[in-house]
C-alpha atoms as a PDB file:
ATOM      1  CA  UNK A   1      23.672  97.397 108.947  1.00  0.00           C
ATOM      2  CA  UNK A   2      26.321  98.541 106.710  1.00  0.00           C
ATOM      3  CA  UNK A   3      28.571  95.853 104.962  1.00  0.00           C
ATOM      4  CA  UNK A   4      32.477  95.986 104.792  1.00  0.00           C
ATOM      5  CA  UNK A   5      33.998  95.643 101.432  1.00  0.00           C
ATOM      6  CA  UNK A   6      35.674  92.463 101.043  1.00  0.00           C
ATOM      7  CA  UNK A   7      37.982  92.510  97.940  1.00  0.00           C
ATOM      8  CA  UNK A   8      38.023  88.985  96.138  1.00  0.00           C
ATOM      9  CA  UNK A   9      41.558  87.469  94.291  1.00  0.00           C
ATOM     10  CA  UNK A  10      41.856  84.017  93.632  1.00  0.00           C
ATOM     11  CA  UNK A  11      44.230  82.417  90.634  1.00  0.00           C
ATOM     12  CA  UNK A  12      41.692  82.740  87.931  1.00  0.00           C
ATOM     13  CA  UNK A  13      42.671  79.795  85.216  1.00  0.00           C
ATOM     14  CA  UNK A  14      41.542  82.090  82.394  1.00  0.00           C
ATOM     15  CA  UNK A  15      38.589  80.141  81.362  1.00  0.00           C
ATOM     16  CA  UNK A  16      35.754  82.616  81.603  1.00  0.00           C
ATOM     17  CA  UNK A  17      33.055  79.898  82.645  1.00  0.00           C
ATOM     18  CA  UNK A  18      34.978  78.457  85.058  1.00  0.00           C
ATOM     19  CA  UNK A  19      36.039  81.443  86.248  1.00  0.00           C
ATOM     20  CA  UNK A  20      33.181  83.473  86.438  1.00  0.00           C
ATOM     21  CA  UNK A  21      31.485  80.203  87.993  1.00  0.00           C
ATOM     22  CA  UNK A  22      34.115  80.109  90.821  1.00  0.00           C
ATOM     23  CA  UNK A  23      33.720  83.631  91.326  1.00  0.00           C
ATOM     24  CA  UNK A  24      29.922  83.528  91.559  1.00  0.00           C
ATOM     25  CA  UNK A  25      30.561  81.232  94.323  1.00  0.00           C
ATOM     26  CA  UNK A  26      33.128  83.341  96.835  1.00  0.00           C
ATOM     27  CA  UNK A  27      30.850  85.933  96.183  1.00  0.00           C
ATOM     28  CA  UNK A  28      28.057  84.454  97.261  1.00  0.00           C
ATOM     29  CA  UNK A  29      29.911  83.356 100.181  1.00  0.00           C
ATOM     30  CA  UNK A  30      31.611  86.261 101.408  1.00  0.00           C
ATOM     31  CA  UNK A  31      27.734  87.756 101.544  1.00  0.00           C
ATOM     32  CA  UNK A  32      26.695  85.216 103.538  1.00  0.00           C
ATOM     33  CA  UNK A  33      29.499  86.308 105.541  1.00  0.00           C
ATOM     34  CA  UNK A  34      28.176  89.706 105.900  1.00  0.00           C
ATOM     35  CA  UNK A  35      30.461  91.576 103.394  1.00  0.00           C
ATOM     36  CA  UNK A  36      29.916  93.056 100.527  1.00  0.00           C
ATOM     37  CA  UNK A  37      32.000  91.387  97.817  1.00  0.00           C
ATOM     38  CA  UNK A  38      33.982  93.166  95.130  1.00  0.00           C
ATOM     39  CA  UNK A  39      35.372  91.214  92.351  1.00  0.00           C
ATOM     40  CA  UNK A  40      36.316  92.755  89.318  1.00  0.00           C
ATOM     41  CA  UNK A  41      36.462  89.227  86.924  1.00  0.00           C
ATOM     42  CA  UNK A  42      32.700  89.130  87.118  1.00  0.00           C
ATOM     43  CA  UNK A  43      32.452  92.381  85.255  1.00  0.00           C
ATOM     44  CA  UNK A  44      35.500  93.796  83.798  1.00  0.00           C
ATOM     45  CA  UNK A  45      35.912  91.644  81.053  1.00  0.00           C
ATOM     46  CA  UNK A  46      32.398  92.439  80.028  1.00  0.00           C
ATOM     47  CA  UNK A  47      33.437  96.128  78.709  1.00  0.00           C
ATOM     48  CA  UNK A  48      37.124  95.293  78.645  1.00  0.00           C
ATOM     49  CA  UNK A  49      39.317  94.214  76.377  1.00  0.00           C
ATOM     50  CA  UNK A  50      42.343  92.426  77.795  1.00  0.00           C
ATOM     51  CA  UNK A  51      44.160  91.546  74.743  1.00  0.00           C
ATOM     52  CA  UNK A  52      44.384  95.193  74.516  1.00  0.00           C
ATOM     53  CA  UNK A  53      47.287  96.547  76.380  1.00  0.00           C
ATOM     54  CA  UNK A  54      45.662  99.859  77.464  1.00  0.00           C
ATOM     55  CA  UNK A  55      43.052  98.165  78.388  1.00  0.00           C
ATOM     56  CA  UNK A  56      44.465  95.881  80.349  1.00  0.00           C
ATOM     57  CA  UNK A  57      46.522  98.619  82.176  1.00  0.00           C
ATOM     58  CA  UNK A  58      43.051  99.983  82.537  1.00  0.00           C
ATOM     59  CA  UNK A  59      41.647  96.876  84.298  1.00  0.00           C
ATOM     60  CA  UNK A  60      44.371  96.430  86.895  1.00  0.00           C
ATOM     61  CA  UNK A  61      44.430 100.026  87.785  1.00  0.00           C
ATOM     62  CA  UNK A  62      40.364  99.696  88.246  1.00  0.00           C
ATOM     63  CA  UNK A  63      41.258  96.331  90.256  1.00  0.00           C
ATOM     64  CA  UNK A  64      43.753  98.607  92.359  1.00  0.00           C
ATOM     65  CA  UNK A  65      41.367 100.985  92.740  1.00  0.00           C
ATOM     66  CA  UNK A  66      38.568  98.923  94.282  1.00  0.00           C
ATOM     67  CA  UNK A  67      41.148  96.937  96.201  1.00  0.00           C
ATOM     68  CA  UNK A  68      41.993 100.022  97.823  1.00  0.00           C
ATOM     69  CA  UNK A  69      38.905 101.092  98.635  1.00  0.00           C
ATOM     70  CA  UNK A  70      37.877  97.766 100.123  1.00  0.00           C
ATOM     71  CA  UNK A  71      37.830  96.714 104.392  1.00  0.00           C
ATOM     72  CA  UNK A  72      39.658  93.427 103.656  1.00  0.00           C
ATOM     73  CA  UNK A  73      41.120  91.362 101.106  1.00  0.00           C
ATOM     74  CA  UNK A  74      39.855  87.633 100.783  1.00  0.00           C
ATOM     75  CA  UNK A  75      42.330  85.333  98.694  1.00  0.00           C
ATOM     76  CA  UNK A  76      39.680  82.195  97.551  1.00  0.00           C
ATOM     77  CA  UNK A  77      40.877  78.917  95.906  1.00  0.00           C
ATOM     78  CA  UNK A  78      43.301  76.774  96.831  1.00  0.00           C
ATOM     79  CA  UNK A  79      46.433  78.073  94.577  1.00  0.00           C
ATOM     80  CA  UNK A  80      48.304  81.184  94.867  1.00  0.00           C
ATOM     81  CA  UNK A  81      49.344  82.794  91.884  1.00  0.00           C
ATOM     82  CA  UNK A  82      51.072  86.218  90.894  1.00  0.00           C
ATOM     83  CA  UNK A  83      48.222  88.183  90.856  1.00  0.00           C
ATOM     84  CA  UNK A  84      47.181  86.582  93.918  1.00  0.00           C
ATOM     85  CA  UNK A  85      50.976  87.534  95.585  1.00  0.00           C
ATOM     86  CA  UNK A  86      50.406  91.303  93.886  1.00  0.00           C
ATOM     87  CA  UNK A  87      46.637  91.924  95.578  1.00  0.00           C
ATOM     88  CA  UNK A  88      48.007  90.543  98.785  1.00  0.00           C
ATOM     89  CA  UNK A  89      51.187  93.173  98.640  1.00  0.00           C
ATOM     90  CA  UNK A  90      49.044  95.762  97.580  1.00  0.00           C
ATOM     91  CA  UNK A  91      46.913  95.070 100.716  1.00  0.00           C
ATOM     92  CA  UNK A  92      50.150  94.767 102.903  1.00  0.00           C
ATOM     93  CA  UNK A  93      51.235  98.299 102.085  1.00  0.00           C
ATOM     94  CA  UNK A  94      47.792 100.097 102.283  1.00  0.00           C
ATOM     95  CA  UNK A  95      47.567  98.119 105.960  1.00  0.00           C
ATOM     96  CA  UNK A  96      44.356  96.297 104.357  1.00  0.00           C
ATOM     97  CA  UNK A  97      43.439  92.817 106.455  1.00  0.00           C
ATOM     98  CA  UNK A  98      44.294  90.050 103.777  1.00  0.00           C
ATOM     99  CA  UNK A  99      42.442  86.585 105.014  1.00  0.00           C
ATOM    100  CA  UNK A 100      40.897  83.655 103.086  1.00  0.00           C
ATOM    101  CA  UNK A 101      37.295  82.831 102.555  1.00  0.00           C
ATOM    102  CA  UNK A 102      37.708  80.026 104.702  1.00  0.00           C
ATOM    103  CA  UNK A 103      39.051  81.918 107.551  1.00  0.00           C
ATOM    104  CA  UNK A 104      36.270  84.227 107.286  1.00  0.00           C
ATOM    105  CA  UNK A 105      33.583  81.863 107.163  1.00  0.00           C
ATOM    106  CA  UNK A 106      35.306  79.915 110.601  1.00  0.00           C
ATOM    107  CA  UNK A 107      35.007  83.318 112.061  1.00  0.00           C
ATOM    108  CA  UNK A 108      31.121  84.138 110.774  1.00  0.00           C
ATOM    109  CA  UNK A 109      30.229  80.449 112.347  1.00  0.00           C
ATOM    110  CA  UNK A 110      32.361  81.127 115.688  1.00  0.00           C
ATOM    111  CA  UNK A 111      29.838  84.354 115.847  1.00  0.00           C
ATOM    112  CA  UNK A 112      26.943  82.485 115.035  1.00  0.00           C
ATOM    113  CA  UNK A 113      27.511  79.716 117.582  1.00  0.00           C
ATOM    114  CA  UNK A 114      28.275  82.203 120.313  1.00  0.00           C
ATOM    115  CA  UNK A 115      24.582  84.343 120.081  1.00  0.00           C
END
């Protein structure tokens, strides 16, 4: 069976162990789920440079790109920041779902319980 694509955002606190950590985690998640996860902190800092501006241009419009391509946007954590607000407009104007992990995981057990 073929996975959807679930986009992942959360407000990243710009540690990269944390982050990546946190990220690790909702992706994990979200597969258990039955998507496949997309999240572009737990590999575009590995060829990127973000203190470069191009670079970081580069990043977002890669971010964009996946977002766009992806069946449903999950916002993780329990903060909302302004990337957080962009990827869920983004979403909003290409008509892409926008949920949270939690709401997707109530909806995987609700399926579950129901079989």
């Amino acid at each position: 069976m073929k996975r959807p694509l679930a986009y992942i955002t959360a407000a990243w606190r710009g540690e990269s162990a944390t982050d990546t950590e946190c990220a690790v985690h909702y992706c994990r998640m979200a597969y258990e789920a039955g998507f496949s996860p997309i999240c572009p902190i737990l590999y575009l800092p590995l060829f990127l440079n973000d203190a470069v501006p191009e670079e970081h241009k580069s990043g977002i419009d890669m971010g964009r790109d996946m977002l766009r391509r992806s069946h449903v946007l999950v916002v993780c954590g329990g903060e909302v920041d302004e990337d957080v607000k962009n990827d869920i407009a983004v979403a909003k104007r290409l008509n892409i779902t926008a949920t949270t992990l939690d709401g997707i995981l109530t909806v995987n057990q609700q399926g579950k319980d129901n079989v």
